[in-house]
PDB file of N, CA and C in Angstrom:
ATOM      1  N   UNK A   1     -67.278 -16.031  12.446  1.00  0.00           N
ATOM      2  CA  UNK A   1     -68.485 -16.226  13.226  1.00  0.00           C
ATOM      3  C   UNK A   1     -69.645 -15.544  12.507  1.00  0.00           C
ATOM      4  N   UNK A   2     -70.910 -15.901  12.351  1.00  0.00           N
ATOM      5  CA  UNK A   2     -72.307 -15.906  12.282  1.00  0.00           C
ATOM      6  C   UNK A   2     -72.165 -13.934  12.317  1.00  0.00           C
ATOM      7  N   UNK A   3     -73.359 -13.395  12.160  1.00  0.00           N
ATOM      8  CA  UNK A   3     -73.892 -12.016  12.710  1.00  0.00           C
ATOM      9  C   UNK A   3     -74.448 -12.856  14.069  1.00  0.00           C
ATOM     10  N   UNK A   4     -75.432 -13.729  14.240  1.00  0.00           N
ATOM     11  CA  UNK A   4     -76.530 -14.113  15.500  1.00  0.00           C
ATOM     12  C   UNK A   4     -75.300 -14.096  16.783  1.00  0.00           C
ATOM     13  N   UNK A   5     -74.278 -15.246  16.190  1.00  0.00           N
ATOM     14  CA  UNK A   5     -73.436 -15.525  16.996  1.00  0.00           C
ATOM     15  C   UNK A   5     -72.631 -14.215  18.077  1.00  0.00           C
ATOM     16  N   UNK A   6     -71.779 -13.403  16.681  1.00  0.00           N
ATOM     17  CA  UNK A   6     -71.536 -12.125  17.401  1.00  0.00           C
ATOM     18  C   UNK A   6     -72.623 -10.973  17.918  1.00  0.00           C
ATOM     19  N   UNK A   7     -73.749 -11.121  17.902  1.00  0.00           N
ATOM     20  CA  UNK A   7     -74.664 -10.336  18.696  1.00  0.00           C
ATOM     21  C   UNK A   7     -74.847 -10.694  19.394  1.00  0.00           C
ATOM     22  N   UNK A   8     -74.834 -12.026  20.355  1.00  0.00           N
ATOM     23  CA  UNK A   8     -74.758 -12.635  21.540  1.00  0.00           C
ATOM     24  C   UNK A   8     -73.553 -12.245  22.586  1.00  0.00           C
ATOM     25  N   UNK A   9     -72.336 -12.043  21.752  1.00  0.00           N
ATOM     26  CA  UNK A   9     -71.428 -11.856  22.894  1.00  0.00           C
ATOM     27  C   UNK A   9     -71.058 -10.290  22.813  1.00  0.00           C
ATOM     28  N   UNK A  10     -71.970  -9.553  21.809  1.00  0.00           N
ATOM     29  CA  UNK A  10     -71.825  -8.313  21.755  1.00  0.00           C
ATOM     30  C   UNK A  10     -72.397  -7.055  21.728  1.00  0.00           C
ATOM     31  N   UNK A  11     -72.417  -6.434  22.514  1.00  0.00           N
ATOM     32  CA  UNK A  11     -73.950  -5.198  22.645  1.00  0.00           C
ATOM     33  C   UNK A  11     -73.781  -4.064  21.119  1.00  0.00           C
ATOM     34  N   UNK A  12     -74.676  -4.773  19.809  1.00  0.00           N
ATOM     35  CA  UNK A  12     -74.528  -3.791  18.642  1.00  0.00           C
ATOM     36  C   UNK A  12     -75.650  -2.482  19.040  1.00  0.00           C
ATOM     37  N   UNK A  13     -76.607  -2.908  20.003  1.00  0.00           N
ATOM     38  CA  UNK A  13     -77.376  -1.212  19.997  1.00  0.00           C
ATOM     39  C   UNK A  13     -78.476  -1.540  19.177  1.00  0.00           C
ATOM     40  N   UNK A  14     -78.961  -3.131  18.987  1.00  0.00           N
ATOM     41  CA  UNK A  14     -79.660  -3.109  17.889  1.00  0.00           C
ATOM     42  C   UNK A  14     -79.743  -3.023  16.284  1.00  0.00           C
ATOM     43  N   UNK A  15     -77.817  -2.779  16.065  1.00  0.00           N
ATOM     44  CA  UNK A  15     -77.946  -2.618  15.050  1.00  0.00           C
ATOM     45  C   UNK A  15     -77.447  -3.898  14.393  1.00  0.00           C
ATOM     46  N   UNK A  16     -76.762  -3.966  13.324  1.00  0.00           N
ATOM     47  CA  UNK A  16     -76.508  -5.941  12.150  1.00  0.00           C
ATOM     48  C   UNK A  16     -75.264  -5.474  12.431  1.00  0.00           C
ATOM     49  N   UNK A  17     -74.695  -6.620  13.036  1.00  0.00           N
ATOM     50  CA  UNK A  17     -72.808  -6.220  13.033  1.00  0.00           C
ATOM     51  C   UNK A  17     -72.347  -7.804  11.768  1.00  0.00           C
ATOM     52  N   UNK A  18     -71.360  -7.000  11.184  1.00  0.00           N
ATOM     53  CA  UNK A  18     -71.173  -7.592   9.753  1.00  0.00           C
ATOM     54  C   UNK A  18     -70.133  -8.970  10.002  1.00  0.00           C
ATOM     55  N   UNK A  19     -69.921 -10.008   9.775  1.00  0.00           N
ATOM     56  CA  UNK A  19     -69.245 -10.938   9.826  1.00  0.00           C
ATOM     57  C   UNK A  19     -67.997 -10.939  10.612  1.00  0.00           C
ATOM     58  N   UNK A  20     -66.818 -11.224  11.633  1.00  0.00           N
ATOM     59  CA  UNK A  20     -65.758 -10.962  11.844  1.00  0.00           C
ATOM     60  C   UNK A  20     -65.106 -13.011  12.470  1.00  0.00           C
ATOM     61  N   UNK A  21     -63.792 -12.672  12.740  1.00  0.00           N
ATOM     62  CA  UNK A  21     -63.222 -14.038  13.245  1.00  0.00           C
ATOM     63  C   UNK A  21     -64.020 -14.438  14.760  1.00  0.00           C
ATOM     64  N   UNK A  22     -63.471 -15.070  14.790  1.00  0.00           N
ATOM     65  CA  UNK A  22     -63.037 -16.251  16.331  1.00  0.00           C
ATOM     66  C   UNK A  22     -61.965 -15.165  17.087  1.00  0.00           C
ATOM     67  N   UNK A  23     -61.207 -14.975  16.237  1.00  0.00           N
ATOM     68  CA  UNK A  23     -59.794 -14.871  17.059  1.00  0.00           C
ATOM     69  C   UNK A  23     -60.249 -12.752  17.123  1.00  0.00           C
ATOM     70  N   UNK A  24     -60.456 -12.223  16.044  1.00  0.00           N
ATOM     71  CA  UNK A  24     -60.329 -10.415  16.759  1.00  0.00           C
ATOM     72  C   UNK A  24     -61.736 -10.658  17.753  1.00  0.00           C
ATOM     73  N   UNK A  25     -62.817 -10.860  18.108  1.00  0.00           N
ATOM     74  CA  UNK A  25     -63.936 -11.128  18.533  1.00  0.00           C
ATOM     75  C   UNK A  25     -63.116 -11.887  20.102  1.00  0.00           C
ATOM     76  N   UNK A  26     -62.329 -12.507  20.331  1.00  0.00           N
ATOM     77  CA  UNK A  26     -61.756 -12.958  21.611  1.00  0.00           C
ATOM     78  C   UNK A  26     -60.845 -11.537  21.792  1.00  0.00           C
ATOM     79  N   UNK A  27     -60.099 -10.977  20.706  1.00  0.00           N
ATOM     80  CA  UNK A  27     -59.623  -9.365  21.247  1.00  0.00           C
ATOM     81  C   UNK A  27     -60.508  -8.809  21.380  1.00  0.00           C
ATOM     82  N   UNK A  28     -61.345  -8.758  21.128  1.00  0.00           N
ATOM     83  CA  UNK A  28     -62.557  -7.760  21.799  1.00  0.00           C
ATOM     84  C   UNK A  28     -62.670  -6.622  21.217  1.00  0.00           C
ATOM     85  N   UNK A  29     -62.514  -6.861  19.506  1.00  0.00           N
ATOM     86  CA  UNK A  29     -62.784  -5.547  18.686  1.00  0.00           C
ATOM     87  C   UNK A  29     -63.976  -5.651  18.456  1.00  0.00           C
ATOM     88  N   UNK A  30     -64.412  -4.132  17.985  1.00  0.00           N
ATOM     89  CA  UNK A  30     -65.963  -4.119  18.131  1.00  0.00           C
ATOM     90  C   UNK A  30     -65.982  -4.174  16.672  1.00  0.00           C
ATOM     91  N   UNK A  31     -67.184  -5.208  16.405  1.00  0.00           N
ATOM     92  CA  UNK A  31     -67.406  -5.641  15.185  1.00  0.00           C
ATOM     93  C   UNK A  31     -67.798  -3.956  14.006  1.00  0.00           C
ATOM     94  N   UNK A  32     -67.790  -4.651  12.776  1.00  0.00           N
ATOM     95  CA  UNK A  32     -68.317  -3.082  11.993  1.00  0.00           C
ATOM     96  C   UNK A  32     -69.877  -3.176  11.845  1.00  0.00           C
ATOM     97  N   UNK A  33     -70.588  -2.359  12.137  1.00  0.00           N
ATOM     98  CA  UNK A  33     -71.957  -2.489  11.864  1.00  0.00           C
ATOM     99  C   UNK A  33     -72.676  -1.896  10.664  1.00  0.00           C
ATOM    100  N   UNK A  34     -73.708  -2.818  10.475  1.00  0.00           N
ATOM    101  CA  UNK A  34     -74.747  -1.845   9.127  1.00  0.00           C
ATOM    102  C   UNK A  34     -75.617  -1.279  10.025  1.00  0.00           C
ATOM    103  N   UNK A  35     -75.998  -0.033   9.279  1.00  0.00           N
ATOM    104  CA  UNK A  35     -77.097   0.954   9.792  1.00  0.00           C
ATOM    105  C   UNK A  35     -78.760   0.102   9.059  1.00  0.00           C
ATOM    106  N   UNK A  36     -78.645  -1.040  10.019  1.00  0.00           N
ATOM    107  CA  UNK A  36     -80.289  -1.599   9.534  1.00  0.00           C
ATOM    108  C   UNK A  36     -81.088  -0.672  10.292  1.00  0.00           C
ATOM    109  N   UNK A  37     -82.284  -1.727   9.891  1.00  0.00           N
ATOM    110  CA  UNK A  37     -83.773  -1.050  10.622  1.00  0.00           C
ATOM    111  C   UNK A  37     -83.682  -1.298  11.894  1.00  0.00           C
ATOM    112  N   UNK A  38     -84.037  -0.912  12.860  1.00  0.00           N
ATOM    113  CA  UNK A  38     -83.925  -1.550  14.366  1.00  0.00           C
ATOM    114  C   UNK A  38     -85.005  -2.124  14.701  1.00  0.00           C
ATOM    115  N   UNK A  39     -84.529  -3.613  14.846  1.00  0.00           N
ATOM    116  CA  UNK A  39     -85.457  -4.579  15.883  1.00  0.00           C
ATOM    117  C   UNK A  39     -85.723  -4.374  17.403  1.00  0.00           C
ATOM    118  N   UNK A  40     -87.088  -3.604  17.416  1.00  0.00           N
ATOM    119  CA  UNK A  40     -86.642  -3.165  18.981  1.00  0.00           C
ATOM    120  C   UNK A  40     -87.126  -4.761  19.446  1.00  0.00           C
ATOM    121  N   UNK A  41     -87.576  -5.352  19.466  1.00  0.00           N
ATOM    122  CA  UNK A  41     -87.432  -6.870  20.348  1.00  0.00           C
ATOM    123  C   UNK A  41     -86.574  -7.228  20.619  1.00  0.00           C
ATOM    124  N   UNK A  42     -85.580  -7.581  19.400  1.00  0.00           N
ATOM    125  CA  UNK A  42     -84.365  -7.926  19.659  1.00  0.00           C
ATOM    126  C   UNK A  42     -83.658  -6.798  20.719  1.00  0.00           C
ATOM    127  N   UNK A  43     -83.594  -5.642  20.301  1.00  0.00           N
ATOM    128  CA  UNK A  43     -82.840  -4.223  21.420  1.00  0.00           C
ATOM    129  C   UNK A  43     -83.392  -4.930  22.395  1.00  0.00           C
ATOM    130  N   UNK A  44     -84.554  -4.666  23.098  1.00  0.00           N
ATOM    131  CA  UNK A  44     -85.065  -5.108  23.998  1.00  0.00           C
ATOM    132  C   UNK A  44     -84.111  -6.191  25.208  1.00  0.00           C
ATOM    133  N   UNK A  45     -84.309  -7.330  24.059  1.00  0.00           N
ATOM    134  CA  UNK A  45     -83.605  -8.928  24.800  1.00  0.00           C
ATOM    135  C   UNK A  45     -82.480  -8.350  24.868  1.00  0.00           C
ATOM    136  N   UNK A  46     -81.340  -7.864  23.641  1.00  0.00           N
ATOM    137  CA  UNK A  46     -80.050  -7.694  24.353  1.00  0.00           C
ATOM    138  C   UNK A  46     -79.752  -6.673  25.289  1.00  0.00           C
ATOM    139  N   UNK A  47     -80.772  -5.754  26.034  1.00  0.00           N
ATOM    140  CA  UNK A  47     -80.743  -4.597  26.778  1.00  0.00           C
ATOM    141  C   UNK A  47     -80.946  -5.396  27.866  1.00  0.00           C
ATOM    142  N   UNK A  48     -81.506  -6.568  28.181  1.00  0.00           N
ATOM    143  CA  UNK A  48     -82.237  -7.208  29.317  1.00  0.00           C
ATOM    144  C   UNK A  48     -80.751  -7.890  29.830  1.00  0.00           C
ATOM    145  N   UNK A  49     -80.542  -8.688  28.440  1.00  0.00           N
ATOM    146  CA  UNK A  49     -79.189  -9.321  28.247  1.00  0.00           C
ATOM    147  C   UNK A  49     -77.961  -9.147  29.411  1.00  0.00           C
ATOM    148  N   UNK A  50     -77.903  -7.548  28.465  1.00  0.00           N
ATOM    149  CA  UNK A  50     -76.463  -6.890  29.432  1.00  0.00           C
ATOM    150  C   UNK A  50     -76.434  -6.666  30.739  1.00  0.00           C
ATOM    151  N   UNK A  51     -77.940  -5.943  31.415  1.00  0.00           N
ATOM    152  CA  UNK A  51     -78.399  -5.965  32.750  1.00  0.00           C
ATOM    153  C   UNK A  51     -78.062  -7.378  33.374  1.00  0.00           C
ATOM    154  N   UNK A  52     -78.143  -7.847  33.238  1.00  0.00           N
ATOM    155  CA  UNK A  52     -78.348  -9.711  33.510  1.00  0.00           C
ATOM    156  C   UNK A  52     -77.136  -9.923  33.529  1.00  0.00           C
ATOM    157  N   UNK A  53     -75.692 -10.106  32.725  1.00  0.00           N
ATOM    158  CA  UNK A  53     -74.405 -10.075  32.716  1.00  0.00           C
ATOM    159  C   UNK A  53     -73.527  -9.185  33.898  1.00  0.00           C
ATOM    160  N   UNK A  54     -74.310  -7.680  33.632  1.00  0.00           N
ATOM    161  CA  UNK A  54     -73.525  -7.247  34.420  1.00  0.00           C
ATOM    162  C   UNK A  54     -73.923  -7.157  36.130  1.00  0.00           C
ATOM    163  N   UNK A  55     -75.344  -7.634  36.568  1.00  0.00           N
ATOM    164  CA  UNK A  55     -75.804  -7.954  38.007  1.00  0.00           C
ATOM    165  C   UNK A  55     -75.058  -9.086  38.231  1.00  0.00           C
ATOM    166  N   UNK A  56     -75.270 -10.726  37.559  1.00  0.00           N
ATOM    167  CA  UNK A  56     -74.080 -11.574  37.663  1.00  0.00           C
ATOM    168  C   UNK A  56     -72.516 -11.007  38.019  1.00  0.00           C
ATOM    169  N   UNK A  57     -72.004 -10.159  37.081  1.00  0.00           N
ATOM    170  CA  UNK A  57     -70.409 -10.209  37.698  1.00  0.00           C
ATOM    171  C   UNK A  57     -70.676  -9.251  38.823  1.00  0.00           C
ATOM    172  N   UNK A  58     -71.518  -8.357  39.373  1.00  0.00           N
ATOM    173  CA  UNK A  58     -71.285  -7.977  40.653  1.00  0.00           C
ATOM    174  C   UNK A  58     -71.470  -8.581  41.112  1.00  0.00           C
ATOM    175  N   UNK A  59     -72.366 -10.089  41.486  1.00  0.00           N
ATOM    176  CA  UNK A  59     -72.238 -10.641  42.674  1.00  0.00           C
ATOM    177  C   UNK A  59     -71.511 -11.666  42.512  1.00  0.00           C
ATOM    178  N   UNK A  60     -70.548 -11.936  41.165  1.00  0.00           N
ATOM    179  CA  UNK A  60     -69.427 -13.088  41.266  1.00  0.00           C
ATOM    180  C   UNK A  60     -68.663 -12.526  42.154  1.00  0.00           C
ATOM    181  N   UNK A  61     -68.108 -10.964  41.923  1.00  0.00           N
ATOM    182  CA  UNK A  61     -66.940 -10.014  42.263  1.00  0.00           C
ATOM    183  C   UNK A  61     -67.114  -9.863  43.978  1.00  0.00           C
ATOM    184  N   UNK A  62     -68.206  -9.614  44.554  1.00  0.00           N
ATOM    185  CA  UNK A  62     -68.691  -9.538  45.737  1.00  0.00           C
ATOM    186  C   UNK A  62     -69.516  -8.019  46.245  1.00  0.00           C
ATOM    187  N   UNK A  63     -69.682  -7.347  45.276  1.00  0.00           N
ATOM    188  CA  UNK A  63     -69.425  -5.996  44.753  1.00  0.00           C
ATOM    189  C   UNK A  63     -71.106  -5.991  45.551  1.00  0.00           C
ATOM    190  N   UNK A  64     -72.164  -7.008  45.140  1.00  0.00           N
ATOM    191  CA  UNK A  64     -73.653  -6.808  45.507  1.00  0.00           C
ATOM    192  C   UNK A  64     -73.791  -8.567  45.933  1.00  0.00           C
ATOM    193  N   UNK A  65     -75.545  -8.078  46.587  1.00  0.00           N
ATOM    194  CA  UNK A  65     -75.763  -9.925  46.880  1.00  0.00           C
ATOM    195  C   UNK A  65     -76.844  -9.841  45.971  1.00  0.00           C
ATOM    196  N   UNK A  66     -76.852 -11.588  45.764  1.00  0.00           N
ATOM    197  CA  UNK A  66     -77.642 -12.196  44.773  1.00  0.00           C
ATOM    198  C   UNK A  66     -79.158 -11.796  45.508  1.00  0.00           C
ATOM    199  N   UNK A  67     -80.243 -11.787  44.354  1.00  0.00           N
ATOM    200  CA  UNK A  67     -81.423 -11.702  44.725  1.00  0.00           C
ATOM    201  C   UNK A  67     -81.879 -12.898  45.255  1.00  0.00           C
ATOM    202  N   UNK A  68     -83.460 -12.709  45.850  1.00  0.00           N
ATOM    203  CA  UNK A  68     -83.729 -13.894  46.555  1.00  0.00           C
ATOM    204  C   UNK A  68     -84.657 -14.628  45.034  1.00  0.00           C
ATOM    205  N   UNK A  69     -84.442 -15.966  45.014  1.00  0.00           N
ATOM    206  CA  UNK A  69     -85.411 -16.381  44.173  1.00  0.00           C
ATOM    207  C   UNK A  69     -86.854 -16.423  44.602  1.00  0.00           C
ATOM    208  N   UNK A  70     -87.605 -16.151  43.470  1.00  0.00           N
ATOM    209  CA  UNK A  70     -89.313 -16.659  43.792  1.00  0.00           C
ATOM    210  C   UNK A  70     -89.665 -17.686  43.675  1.00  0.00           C
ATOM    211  N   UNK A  71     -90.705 -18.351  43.876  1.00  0.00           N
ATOM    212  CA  UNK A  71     -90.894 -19.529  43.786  1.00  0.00           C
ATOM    213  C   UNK A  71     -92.017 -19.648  43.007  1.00  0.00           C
TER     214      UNK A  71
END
C-alpha cells in the first residue's frame, strides 16, 4: 500500500509512515515511520479524522447519541 493510503487508515502523528502490505496493515501493525517535517494541515485533518471515527463508533456501540444535524 501507498504512504497516502496507509495514513488514512492510520494515526502517524503527522509523521511519513514508510511503505507496508495489505495483509500486516489488516494485522494492525503500526507502520515504521520517517522523522519528516510536520504537516500541521495534514496533523490537523487526521486529528479531526480520529475524533470523527471515534464519536461514530460510540454511537454505533450505543455508548452516546448522534448529534442533531444543522441545516
Amino acid at each position: 500500500m501507498t504512504t497516502d493510503q496507509i495514513a488514512e487508515k492510520v494515526d502517524c502523528g503527522g509523521k511519513a509512515p514508510l511503505p507496508l502490505c495489505k495483509h500486516c496493515l489488516d494485522l494492525r501493525i503500526t507502520p515504521p515511520m520517517v522523522n519528516a517535517s510536520t504537516n500541521f494541515a495534514k496533523k490537523s485533518k487526521q486529528g479531526k479524522s480520529k475524533r470523527k471515527r471515534q464519536a461514530d463508533w460510540a454511537v454505533a456501540s450505543g455508548y452516546r447519541k448522534a448529534r442533531a444535524k444543522t441545516n
